[in-house]
Structure formats: structure tokens, C-alpha cells
N, C-alpha and C. Protein backbone atom coordinates (compact mmCIF):
# COMPACT_ATOMS: atom_id res chain seq x y z
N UNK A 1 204.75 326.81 -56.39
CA UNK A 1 203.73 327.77 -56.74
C UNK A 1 204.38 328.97 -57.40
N UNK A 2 204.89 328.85 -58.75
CA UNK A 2 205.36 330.21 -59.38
C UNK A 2 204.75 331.01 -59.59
N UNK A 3 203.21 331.17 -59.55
CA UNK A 3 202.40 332.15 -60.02
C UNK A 3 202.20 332.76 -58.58
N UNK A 4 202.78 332.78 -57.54
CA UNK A 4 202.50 333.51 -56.39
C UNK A 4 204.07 334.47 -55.74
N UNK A 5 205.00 334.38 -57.26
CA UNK A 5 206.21 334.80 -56.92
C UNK A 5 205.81 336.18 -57.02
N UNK A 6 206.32 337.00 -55.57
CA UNK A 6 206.13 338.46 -56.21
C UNK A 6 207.54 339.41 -56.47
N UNK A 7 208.70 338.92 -56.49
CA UNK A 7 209.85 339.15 -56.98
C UNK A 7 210.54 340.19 -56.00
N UNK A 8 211.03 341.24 -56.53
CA UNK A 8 211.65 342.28 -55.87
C UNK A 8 210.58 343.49 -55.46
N UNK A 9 209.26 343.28 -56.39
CA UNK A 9 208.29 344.31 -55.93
C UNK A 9 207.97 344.68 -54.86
N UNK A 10 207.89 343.82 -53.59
CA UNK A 10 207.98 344.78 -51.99
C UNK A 10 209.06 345.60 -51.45
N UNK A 11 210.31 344.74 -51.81
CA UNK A 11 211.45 345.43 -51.51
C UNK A 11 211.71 346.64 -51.89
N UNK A 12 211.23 347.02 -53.45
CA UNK A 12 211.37 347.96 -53.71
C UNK A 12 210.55 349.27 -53.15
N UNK A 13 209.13 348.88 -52.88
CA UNK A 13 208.28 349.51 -52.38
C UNK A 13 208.57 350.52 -51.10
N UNK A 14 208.55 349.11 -50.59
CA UNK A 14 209.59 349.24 -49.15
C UNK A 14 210.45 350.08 -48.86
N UNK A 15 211.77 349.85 -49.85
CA UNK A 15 212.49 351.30 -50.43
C UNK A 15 212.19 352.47 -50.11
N UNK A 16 211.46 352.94 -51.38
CA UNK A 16 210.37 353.96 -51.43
C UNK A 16 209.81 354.66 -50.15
N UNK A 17 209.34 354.21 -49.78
CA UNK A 17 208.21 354.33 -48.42
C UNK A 17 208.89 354.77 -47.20
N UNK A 18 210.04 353.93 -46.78
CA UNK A 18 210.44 353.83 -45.63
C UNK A 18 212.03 354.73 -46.16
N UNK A 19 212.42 355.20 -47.35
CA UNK A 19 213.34 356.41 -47.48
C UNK A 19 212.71 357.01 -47.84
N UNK A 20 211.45 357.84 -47.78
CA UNK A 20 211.03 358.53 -47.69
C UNK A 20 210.57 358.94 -46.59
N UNK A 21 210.02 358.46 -45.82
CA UNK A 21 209.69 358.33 -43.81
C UNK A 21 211.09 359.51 -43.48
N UNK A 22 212.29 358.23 -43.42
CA UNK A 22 213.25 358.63 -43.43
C UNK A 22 213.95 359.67 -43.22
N UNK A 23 214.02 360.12 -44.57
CA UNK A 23 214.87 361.22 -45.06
C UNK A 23 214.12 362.72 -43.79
N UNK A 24 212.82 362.57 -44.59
CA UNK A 24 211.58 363.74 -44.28
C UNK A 24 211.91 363.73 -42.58
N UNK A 25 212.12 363.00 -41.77
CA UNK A 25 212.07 362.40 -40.39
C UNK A 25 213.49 362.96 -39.76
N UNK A 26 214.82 362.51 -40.78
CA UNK A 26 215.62 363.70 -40.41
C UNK A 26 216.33 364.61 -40.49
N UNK A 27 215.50 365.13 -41.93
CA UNK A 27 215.40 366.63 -42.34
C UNK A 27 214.89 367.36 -41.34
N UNK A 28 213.69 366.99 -40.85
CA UNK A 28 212.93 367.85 -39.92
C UNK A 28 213.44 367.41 -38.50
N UNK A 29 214.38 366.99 -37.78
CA UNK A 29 214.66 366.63 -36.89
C UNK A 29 215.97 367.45 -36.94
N UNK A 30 216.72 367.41 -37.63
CA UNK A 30 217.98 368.35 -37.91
C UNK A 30 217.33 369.86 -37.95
N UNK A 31 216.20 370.15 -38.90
CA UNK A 31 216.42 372.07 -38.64
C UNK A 31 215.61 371.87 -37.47
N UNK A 32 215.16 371.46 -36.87
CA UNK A 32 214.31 371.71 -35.29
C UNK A 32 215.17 371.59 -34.22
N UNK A 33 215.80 370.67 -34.32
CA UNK A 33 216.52 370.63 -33.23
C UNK A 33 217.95 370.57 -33.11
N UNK A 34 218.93 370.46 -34.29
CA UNK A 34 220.15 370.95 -34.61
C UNK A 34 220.75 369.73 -34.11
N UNK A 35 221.22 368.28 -33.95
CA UNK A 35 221.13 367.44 -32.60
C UNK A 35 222.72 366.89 -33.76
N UNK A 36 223.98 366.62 -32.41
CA UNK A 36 225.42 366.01 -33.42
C UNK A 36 224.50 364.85 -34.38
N UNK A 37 225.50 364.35 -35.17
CA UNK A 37 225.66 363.60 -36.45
C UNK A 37 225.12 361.96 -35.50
N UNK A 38 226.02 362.05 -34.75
CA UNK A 38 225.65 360.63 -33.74
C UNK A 38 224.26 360.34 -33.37
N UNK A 39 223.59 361.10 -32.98
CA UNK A 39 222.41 361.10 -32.84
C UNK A 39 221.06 360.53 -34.23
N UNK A 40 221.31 361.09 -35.41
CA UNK A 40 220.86 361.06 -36.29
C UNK A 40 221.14 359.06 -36.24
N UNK A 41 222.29 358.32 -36.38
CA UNK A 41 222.62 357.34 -36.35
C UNK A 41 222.53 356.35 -35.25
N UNK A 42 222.38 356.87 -34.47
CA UNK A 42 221.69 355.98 -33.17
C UNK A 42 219.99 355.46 -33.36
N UNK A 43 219.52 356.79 -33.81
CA UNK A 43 217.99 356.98 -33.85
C UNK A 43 217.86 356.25 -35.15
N UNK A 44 218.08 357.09 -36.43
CA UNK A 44 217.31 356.81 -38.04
C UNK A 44 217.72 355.29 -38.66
N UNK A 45 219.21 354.99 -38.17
CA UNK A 45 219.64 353.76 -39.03
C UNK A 45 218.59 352.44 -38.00
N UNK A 46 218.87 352.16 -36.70
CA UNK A 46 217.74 351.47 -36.53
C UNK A 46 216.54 351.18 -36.61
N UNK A 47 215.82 352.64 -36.80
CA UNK A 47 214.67 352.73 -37.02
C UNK A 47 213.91 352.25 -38.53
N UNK A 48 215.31 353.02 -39.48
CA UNK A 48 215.12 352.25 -40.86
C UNK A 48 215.30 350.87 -41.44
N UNK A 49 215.57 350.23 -40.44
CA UNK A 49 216.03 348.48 -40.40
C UNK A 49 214.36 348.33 -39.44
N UNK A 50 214.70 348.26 -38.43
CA UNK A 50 212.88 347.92 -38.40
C UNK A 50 212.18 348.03 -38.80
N UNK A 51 211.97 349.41 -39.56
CA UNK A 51 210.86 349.25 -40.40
C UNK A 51 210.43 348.41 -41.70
N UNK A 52 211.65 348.29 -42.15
CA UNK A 52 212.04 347.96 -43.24
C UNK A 52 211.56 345.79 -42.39
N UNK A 53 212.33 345.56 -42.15
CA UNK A 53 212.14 344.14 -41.63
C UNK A 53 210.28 344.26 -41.21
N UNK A 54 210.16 345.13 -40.58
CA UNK A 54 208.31 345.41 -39.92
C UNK A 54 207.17 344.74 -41.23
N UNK A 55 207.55 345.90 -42.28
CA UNK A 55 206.83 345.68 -43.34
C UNK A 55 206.93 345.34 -44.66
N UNK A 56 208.11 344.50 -44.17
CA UNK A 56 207.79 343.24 -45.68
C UNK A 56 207.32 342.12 -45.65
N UNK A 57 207.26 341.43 -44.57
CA UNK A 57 206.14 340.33 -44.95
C UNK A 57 204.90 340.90 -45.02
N UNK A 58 204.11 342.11 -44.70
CA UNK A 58 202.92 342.50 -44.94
C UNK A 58 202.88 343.00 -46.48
N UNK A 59 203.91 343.35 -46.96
CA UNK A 59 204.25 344.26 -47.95
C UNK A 59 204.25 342.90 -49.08
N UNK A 60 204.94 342.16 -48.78
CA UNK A 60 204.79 340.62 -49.67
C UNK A 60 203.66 339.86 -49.94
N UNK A 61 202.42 339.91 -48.46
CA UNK A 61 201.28 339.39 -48.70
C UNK A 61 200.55 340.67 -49.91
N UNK A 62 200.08 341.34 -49.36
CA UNK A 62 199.68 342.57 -50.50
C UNK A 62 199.75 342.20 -51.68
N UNK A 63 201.03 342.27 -51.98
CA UNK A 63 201.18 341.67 -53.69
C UNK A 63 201.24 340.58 -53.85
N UNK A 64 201.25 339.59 -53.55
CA UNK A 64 200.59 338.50 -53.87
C UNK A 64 198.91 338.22 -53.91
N UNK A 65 198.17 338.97 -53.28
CA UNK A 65 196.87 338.88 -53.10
C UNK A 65 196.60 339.95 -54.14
N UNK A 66 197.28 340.91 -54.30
CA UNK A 66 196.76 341.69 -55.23
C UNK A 66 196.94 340.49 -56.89
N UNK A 67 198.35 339.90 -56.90
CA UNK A 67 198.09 339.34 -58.12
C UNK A 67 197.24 338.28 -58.24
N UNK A 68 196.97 337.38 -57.50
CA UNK A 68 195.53 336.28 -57.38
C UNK A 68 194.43 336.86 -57.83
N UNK A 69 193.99 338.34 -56.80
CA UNK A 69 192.97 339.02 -57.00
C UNK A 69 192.59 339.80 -58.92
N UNK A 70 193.99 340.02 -59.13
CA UNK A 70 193.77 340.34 -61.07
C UNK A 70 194.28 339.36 -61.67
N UNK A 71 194.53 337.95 -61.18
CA UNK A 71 195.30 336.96 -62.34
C UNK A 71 195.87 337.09 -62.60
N UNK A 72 196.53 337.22 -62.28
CA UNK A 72 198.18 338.00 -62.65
C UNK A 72 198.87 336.74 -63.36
N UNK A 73 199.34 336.67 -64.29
CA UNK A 73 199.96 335.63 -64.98
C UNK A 73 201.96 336.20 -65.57
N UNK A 74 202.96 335.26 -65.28
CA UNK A 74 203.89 335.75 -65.90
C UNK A 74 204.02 335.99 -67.50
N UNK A 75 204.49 337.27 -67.49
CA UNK A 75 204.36 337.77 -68.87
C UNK A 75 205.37 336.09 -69.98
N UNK A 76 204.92 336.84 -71.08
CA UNK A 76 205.15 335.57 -72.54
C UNK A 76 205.14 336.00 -73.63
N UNK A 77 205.03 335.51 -74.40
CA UNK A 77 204.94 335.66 -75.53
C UNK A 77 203.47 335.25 -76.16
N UNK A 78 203.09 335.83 -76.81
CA UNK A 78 201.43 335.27 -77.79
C UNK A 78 201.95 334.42 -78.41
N UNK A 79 202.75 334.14 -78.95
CA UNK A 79 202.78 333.08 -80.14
C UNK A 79 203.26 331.37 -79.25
N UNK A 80 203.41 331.47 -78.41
CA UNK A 80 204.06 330.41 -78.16
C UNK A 80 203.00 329.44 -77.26
């Protein structure tokens, strides 16, 4: 089924989303509460692997249903 490939597009999303969570999560966790370096790495790096594993198969259905839903066809050429 090639027309249901959705490529790197969740991953990247994913990306996005969950370094952004992230970052914002312990930016504001550092000026609030000042907490060693260890801490930050106990807490954020696991948390950013779960999430990340959490929501990509949901993140994969999405775009695939989104491309069914507009026909999504792989790009080509007109002439051929």
C-alpha cells in the first residue's frame, strides 16, 4: 500500500511539539526552582522519549487519514 506511506512527516512533527513541551518545561523549571543539572536529566530526557514513543503511532494514523481524507497522491510529473 504506497499511497498510505506517510514518510518522515510524524517524526518530524513530533520533533516540533514535544521540543517544544520540552525546552518551555525546563526553562520554567530551572528559573522557578533553580534544581542541579542532574535533575533536569533524570526528569526531561525520559520524559522526552515517552512522549516522543506515546505519540507517534497516533501521530502516524493522523496523517495517513488526513491523506486518504484529501487523496493525497505521490507527487509526478504531468507529462508522464
Amino acid at each position: 500500500m504506497a499511497k498510505a506511506d506517510s514518510g518522515d512527516g510524524p517524526a518530524v512533527f513530533i520533533i516540533l511539539i514535544v521540543g517544544f513541551l520540552m525546552a518551555f518545561g525546563s526553562l520554567f523549571v530551572e528559573v522557578a526552582y533553580h534544581p542541579p543539572v542532574w535533575i533536569h536529566l533524570v526528569v526531561f530526557l525520559p520524559l522526552t522519549v515517552l512522549l516522543c514513543l506515546a505519540l507517534l503511532r497516533p501521530m502516524k494514523g493522523l496523517l495517513v487519514a488526513a491523506q486518504f481524507h484529501n487523496q493525497a497522491s505521490e507527487a509526478g510529473r504531468g507529462d508522464v
